[in-house]
N, C-alpha and C. Protein backbone atom coordinates (compact mmCIF):
# COMPACT_ATOMS: atom_id res chain seq x y z
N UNK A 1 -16.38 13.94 -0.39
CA UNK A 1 -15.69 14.29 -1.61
C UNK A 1 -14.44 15.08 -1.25
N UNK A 2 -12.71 14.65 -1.88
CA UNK A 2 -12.44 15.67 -1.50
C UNK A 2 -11.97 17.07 -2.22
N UNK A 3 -11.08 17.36 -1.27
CA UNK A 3 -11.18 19.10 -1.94
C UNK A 3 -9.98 18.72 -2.76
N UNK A 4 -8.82 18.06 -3.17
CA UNK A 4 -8.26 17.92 -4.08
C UNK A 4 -7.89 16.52 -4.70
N UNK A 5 -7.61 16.55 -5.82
CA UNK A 5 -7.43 14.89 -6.01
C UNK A 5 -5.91 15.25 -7.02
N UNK A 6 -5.08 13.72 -6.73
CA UNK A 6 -4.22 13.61 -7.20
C UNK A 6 -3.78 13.67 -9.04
N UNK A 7 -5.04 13.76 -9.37
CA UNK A 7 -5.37 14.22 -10.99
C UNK A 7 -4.69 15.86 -11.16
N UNK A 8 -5.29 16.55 -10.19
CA UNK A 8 -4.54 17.65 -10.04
C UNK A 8 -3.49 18.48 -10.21
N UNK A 9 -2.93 17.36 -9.94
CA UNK A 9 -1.36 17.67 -9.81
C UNK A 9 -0.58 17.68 -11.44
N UNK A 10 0.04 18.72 -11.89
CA UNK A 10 0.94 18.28 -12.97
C UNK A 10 1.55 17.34 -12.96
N UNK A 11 2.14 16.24 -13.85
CA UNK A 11 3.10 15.46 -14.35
C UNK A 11 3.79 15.62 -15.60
N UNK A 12 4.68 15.07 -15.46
CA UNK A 12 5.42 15.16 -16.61
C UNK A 12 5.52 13.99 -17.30
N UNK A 13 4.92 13.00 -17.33
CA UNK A 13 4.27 11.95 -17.29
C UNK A 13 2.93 11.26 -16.80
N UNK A 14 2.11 10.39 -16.92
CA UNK A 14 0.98 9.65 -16.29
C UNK A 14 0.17 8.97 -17.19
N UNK A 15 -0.42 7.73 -16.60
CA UNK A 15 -1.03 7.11 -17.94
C UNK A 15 -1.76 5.92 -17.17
N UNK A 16 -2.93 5.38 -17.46
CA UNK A 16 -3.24 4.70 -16.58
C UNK A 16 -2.67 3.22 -17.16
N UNK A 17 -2.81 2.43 -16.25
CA UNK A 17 -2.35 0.90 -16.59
C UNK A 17 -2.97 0.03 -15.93
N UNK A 18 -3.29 -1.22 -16.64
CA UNK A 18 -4.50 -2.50 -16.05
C UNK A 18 -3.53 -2.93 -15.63
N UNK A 19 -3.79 -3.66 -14.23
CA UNK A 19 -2.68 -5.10 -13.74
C UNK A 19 -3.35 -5.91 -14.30
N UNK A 20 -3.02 -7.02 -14.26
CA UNK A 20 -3.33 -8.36 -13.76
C UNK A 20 -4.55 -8.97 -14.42
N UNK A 21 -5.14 -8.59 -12.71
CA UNK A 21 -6.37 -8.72 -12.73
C UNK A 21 -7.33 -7.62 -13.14
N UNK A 22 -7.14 -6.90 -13.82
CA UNK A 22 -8.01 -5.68 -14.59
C UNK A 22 -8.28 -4.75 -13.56
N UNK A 23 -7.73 -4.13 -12.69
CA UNK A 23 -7.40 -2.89 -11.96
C UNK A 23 -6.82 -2.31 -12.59
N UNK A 24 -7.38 -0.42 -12.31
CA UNK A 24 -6.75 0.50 -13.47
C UNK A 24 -5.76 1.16 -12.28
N UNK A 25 -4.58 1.63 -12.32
CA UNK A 25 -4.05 2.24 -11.54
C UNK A 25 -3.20 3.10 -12.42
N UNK A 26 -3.07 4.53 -11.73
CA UNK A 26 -2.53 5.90 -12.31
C UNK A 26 -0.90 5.57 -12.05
N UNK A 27 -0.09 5.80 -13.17
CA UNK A 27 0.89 5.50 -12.80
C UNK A 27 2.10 7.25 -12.99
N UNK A 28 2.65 7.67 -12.43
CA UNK A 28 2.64 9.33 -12.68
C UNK A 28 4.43 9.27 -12.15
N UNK A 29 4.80 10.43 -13.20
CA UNK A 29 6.37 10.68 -12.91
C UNK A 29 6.07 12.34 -12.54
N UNK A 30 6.46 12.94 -11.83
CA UNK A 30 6.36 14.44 -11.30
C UNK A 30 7.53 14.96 -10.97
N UNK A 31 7.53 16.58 -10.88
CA UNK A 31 8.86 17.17 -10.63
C UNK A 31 8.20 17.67 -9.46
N UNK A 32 8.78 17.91 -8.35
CA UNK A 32 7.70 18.52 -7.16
C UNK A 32 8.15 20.17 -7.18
N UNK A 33 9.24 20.29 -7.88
CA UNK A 33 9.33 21.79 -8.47
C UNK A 33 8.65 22.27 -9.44
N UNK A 34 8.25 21.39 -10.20
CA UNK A 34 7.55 21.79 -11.59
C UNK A 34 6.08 22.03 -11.28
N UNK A 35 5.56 22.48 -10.05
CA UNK A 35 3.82 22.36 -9.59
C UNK A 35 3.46 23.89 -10.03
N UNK A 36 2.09 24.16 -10.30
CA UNK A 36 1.85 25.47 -10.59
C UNK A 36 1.99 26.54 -9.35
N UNK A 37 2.55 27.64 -9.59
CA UNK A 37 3.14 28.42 -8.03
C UNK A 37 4.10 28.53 -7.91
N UNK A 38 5.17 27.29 -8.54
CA UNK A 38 6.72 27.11 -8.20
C UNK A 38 7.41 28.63 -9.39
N UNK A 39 8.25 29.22 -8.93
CA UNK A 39 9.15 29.61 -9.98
C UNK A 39 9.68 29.12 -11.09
N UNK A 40 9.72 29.38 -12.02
CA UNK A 40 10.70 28.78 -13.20
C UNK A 40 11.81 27.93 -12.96
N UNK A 41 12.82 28.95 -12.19
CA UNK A 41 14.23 28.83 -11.99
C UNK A 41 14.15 29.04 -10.29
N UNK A 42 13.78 27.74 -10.00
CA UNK A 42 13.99 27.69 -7.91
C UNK A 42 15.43 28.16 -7.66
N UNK A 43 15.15 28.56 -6.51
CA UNK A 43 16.28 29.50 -5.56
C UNK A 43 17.20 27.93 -5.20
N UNK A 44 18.34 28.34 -4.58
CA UNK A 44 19.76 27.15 -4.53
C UNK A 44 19.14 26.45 -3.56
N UNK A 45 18.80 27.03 -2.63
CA UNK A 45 17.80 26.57 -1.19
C UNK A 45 16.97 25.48 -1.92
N UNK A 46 16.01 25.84 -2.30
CA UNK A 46 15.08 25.05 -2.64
C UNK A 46 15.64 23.73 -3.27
N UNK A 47 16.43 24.08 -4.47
CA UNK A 47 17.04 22.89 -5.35
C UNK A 47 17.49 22.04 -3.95
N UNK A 48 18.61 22.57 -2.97
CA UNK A 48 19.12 21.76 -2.55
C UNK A 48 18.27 21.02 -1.51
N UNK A 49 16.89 21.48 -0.68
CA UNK A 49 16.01 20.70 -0.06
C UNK A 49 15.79 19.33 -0.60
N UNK A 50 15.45 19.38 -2.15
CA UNK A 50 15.10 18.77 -3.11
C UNK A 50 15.89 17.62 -3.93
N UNK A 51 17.41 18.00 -3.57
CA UNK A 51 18.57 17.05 -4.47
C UNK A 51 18.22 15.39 -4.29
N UNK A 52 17.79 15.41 -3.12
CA UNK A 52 17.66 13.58 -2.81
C UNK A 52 16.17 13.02 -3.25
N UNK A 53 15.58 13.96 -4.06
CA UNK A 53 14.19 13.45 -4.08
C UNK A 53 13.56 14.30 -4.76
N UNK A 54 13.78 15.29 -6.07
CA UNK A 54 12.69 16.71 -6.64
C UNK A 54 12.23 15.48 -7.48
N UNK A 55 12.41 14.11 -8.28
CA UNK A 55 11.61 13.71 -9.03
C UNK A 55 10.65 12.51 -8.84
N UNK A 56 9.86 12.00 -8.62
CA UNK A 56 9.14 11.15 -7.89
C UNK A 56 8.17 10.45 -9.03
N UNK A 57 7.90 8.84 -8.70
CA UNK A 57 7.44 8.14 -9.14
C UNK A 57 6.19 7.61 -8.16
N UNK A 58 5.18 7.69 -8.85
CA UNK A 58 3.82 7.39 -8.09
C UNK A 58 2.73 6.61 -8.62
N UNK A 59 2.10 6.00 -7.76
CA UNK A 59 0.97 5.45 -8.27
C UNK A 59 -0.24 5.22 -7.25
N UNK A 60 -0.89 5.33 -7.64
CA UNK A 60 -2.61 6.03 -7.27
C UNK A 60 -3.55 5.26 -7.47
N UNK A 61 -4.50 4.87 -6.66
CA UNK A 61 -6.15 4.50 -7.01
C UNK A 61 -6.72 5.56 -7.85
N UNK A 62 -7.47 4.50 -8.39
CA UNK A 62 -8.88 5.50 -9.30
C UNK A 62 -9.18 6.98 -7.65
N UNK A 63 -9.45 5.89 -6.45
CA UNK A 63 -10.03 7.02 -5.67
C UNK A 63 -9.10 7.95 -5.21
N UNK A 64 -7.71 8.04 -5.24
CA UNK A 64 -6.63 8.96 -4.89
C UNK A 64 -6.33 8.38 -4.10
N UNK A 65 -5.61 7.26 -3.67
CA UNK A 65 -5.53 6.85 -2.47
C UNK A 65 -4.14 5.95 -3.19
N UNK A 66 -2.94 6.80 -2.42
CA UNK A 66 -1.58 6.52 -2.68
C UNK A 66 -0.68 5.35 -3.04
N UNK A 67 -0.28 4.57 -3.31
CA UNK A 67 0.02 3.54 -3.08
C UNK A 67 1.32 3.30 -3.33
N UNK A 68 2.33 3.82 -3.79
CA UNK A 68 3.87 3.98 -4.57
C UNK A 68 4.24 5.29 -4.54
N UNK A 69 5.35 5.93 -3.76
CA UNK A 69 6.27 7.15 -3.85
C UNK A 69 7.63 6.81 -3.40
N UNK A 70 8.37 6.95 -4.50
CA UNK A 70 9.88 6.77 -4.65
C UNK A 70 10.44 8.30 -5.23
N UNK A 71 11.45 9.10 -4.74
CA UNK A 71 12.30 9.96 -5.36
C UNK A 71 13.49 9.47 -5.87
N UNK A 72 13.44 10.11 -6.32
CA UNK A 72 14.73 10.61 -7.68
C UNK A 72 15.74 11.70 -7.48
N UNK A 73 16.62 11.85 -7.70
CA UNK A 73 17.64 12.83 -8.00
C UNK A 73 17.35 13.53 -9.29
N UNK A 74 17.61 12.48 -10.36
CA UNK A 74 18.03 12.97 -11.32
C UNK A 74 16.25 12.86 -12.32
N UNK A 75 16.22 14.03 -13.60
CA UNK A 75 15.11 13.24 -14.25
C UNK A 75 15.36 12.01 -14.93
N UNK A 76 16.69 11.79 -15.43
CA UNK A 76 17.14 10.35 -16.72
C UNK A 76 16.76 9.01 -15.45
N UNK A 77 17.19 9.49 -14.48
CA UNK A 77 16.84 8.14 -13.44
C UNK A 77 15.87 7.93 -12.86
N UNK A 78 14.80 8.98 -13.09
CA UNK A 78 13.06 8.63 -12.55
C UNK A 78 13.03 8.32 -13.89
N UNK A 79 12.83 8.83 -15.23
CA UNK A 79 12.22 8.30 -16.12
C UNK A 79 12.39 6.84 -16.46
N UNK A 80 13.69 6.04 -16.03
CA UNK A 80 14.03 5.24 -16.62
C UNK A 80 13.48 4.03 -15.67
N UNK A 81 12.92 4.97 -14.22
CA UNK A 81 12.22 4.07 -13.18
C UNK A 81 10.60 4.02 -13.51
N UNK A 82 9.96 5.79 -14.02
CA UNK A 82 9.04 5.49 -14.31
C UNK A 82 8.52 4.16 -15.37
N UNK A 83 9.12 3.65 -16.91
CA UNK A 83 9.00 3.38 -17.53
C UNK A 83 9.38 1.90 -16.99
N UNK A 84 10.13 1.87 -15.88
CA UNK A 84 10.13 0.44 -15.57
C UNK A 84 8.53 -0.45 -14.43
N UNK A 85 7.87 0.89 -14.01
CA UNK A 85 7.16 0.77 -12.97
C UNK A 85 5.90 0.32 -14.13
N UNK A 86 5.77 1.22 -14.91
CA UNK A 86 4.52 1.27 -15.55
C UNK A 86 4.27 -0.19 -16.16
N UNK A 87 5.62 -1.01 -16.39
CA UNK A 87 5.35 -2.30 -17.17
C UNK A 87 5.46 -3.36 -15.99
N UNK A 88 6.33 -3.14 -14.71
CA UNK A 88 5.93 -3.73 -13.59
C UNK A 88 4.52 -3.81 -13.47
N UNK A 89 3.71 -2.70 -13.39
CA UNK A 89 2.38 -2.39 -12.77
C UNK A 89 1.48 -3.95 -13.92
N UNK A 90 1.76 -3.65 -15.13
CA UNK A 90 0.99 -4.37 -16.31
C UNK A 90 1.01 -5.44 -16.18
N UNK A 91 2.21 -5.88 -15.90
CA UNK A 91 2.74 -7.66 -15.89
C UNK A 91 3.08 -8.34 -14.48
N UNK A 92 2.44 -7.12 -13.60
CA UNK A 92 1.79 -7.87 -12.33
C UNK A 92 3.43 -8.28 -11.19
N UNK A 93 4.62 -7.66 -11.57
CA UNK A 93 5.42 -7.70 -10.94
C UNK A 93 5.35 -6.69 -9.43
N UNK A 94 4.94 -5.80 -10.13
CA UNK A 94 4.35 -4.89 -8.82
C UNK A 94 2.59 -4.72 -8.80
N UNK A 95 2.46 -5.02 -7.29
CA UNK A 95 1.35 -4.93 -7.37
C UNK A 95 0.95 -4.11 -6.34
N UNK A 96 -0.23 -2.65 -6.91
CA UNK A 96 -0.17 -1.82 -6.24
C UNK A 96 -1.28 -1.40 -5.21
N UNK A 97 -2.08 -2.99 -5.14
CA UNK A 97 -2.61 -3.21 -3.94
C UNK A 97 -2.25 -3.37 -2.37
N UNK A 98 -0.61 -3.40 -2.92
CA UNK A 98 0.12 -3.71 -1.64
C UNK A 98 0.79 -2.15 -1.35
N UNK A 99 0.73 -0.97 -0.88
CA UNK A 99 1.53 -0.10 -0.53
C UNK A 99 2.71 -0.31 -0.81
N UNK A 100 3.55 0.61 -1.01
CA UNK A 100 4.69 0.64 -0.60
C UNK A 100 5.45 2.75 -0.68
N UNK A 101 6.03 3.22 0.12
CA UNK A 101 6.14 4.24 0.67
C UNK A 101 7.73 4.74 0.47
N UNK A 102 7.61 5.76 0.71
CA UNK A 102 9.50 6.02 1.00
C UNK A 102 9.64 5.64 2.71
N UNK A 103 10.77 4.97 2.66
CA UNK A 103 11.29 4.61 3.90
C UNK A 103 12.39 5.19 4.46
N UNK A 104 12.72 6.59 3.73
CA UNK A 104 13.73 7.38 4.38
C UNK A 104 13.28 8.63 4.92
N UNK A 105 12.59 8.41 5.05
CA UNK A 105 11.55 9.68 5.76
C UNK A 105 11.79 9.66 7.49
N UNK A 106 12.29 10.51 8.25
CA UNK A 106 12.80 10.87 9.42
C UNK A 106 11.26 10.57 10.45
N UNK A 107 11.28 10.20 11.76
CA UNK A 107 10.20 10.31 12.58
C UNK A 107 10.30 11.69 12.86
């Protein structure tokens, strides 16, 4: 069992959605500043760690087990990705049996 699950986490969005073939998958828009712990108003530092990526689009197994993380800059441009993912996910354009990851991530 583990010690945290991706339910956990605040969103500012999430909702589950059937594909296809009747798989439920979590589909979630998040601020990774907005987590409980964070300050209100993050320090310039922080924002700017964050400029290429504080808003993120995700999607999840029932068991927590990752399957979709894309960042965002802006919130108008995750939301407008979340809301495109969630009807991808439904109508089987994306399918989130197949992974897919951020690919700008440094070795």
């Amino acid at each position: 069992m583990p010690l945290w699950s991706l339910d956990d986490w605040q969103y500012l969005e999430r909702q589950v959605v059937a594909d296809p073939k009747g798989r439920e998958w979590s589909v979630a828009l998040m601020d990774v500043l907005g987590q409980q712990g964070d300050p209100d108003m993050p320090n310039s530092l922080l924002e700017l760690e964050y400029a290429s990526g504080r808003f993120f689009t995700l999607i999840y197994s029932d068991g927590g087990a990752l399957q979709w993380e894309r960042g965002y800059a802006t919130l108008p441009e995750a939301k407008t990705a979340y809301d495109r993912l969630v009807a991808a996910v439904a109508d089987g354009r994306v399918n989130p049996a197949q992974p897919v990851y951020r690919e700008d991530l440094e070795d």
